[in-house]
C-alpha atoms as a PDB file:
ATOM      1  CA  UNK A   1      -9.542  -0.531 -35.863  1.00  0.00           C
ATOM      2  CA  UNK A   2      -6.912   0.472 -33.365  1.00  0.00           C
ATOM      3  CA  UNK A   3      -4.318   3.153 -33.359  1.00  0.00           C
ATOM      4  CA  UNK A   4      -1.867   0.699 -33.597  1.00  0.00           C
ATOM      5  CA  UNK A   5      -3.442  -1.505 -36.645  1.00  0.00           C
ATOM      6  CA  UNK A   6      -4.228   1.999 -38.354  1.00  0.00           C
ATOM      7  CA  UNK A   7      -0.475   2.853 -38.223  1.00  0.00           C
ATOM      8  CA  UNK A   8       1.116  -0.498 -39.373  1.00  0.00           C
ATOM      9  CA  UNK A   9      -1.561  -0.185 -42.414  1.00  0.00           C
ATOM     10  CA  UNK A  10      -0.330   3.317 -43.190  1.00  0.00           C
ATOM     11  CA  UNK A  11       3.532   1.963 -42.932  1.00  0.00           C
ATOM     12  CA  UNK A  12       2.848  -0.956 -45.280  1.00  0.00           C
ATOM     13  CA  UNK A  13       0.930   1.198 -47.812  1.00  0.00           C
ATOM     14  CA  UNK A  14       3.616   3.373 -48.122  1.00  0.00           C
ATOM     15  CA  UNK A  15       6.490   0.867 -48.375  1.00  0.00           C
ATOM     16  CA  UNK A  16       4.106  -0.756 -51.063  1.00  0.00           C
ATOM     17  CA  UNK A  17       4.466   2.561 -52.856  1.00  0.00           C
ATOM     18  CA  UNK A  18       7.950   2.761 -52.287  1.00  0.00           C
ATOM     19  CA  UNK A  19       8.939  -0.087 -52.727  1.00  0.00           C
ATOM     20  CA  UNK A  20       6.657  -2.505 -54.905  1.00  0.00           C
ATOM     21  CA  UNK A  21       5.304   0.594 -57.186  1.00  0.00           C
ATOM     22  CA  UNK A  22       8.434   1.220 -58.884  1.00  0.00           C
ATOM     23  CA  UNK A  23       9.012  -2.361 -59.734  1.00  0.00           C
ATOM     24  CA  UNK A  24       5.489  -3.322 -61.184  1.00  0.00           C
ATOM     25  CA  UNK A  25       4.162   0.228 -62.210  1.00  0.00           C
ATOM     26  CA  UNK A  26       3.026  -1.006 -65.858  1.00  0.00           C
ATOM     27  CA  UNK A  27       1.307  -4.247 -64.696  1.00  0.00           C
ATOM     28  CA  UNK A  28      -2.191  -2.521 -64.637  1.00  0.00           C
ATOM     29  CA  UNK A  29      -3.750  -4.215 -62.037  1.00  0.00           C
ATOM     30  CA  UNK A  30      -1.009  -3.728 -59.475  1.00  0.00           C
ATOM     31  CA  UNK A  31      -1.054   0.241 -60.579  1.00  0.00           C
ATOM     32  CA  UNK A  32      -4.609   0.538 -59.767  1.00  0.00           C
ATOM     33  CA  UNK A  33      -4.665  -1.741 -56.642  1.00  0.00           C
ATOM     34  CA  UNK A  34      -1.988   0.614 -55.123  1.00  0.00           C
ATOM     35  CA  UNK A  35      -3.439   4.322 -56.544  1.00  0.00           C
ATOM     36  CA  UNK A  36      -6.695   2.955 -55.697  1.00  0.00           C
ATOM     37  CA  UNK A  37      -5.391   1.924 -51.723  1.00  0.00           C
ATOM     38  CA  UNK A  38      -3.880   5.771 -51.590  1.00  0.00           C
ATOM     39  CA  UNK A  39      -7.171   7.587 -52.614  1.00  0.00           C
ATOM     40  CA  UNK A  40      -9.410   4.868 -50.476  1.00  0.00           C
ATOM     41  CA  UNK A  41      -6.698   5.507 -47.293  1.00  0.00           C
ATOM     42  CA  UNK A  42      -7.162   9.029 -48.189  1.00  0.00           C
ATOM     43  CA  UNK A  43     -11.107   8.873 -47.719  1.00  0.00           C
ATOM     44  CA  UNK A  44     -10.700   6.649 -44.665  1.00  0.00           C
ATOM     45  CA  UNK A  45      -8.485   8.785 -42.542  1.00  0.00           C
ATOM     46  CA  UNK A  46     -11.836  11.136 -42.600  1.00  0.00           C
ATOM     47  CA  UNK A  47     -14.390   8.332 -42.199  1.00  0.00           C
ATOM     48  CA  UNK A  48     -16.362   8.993 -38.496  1.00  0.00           C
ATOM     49  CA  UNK A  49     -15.157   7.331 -35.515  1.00  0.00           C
ATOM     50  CA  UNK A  50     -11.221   7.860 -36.438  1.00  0.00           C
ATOM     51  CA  UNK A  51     -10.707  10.209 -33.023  1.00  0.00           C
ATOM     52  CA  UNK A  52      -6.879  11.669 -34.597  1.00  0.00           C
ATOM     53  CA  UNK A  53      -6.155  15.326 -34.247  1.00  0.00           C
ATOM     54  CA  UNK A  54      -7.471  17.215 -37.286  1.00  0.00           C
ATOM     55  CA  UNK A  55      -4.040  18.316 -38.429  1.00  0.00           C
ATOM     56  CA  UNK A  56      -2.591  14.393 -38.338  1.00  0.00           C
ATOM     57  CA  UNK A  57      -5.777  13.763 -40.730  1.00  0.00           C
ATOM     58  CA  UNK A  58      -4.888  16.402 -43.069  1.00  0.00           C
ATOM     59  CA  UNK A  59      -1.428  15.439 -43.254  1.00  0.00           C
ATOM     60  CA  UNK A  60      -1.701  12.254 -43.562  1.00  0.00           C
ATOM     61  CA  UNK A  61      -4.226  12.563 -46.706  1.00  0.00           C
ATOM     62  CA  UNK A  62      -2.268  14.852 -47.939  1.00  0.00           C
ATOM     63  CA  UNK A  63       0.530  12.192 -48.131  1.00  0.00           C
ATOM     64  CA  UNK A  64      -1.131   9.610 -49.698  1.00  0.00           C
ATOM     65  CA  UNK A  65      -2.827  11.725 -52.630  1.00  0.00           C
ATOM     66  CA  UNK A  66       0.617  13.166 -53.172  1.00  0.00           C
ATOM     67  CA  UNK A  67       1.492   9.164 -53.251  1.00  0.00           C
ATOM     68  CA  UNK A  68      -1.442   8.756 -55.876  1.00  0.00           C
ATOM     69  CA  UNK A  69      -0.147  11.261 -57.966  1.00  0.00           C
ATOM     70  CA  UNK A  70       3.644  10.258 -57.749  1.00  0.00           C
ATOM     71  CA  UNK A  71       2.495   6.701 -58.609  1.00  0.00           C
ATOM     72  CA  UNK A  72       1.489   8.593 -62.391  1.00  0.00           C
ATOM     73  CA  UNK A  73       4.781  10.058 -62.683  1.00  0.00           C
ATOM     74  CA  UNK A  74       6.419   6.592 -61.803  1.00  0.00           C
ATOM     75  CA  UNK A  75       4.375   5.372 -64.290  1.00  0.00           C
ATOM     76  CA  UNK A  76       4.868   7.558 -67.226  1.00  0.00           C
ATOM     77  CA  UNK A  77       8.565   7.241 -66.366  1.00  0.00           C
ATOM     78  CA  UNK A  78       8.593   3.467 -66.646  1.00  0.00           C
ATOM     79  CA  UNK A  79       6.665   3.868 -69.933  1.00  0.00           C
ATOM     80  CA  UNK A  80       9.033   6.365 -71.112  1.00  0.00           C
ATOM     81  CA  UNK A  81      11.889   3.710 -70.520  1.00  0.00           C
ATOM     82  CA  UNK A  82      10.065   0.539 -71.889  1.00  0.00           C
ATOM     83  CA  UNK A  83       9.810   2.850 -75.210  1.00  0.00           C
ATOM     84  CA  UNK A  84      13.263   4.214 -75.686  1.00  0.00           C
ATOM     85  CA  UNK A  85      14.922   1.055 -77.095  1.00  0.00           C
ATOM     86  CA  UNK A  86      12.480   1.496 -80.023  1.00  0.00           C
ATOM     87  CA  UNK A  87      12.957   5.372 -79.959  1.00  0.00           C
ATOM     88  CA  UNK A  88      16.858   4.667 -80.659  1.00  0.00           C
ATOM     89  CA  UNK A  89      16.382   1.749 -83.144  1.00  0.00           C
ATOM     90  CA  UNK A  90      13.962   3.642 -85.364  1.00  0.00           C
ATOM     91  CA  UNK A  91      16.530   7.088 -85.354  1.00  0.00           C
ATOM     92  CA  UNK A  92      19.435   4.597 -86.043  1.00  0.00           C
ATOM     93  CA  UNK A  93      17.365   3.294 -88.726  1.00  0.00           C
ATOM     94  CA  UNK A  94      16.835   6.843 -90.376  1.00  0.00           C
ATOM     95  CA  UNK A  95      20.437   8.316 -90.193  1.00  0.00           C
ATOM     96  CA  UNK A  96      21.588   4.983 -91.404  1.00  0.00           C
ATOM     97  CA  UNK A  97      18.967   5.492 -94.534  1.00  0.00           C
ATOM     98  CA  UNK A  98      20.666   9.286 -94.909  1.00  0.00           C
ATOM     99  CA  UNK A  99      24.072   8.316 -94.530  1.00  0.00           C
ATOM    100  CA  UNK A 100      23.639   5.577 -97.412  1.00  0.00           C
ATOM    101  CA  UNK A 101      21.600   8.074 -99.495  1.00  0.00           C
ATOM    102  CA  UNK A 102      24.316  10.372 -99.530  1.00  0.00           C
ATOM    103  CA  UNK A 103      27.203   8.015-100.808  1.00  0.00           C
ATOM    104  CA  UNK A 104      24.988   6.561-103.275  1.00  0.00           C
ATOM    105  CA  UNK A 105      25.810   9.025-106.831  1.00  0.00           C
ATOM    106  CA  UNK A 106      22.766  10.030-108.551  1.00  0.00           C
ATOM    107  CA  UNK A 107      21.474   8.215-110.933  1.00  0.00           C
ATOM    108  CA  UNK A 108      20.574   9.662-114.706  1.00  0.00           C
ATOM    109  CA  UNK A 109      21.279   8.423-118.023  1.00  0.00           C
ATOM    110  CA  UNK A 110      25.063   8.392-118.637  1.00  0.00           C
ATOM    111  CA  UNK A 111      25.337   9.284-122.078  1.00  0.00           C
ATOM    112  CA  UNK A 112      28.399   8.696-123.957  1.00  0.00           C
END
């Protein structure tokens, strides 16, 4: 593969990550795809016959695992978020319970 191809696959698999990450981070099969395209680009960069300077190399692996690991935080965020509607619900839930257990009076036998 030539310079050239090697470059506009490193562009589009970081605008995938930019881009198409944030949007589709729980669909498992698109997470992995694109984590799995960062690591592999990682261990291609260092695969024989790629004649770059050592220090573009480094950097450039060292971009896409850093890629690979912000795709986890994107992740966990978007899980975070598709979880908090049922976070509030639930603690609306329990101080409604309280609030209606405290105007209730106790009840005993009234004697009289």
């Amino acid at each position: 593969m030539g310079l050239q191809a090697e470059l506009i696959a490193l562009f589009l698999l970081l605008a995938v990550n930019r881009l198409a990450l944030p949007r589709f981070a729980l669909i498992p099969a698109v997470f992995w795809t694109i984590t799995g395209l960062d690591l592999g680009g990682t261990l291609a960069v260092w695969l024989p016959g790629v004649e770059d300077q050592l220090a573009v190399r480094a950097l450039v692996s060292v971009v896409l695992v850093f890629h690979a690991v912000q795709n986890f935080a994107v992740r966990s965020s978007r899980r975070e978020q598709a979880e908090e509607p049922a976070r509030r619900r639930e603690r609306l839930a329990a101080l409604k319970s309280a609030s209606e257990a405290e105007r209730e009076p106790p009840q005993g036998n009234a004697e009289g």
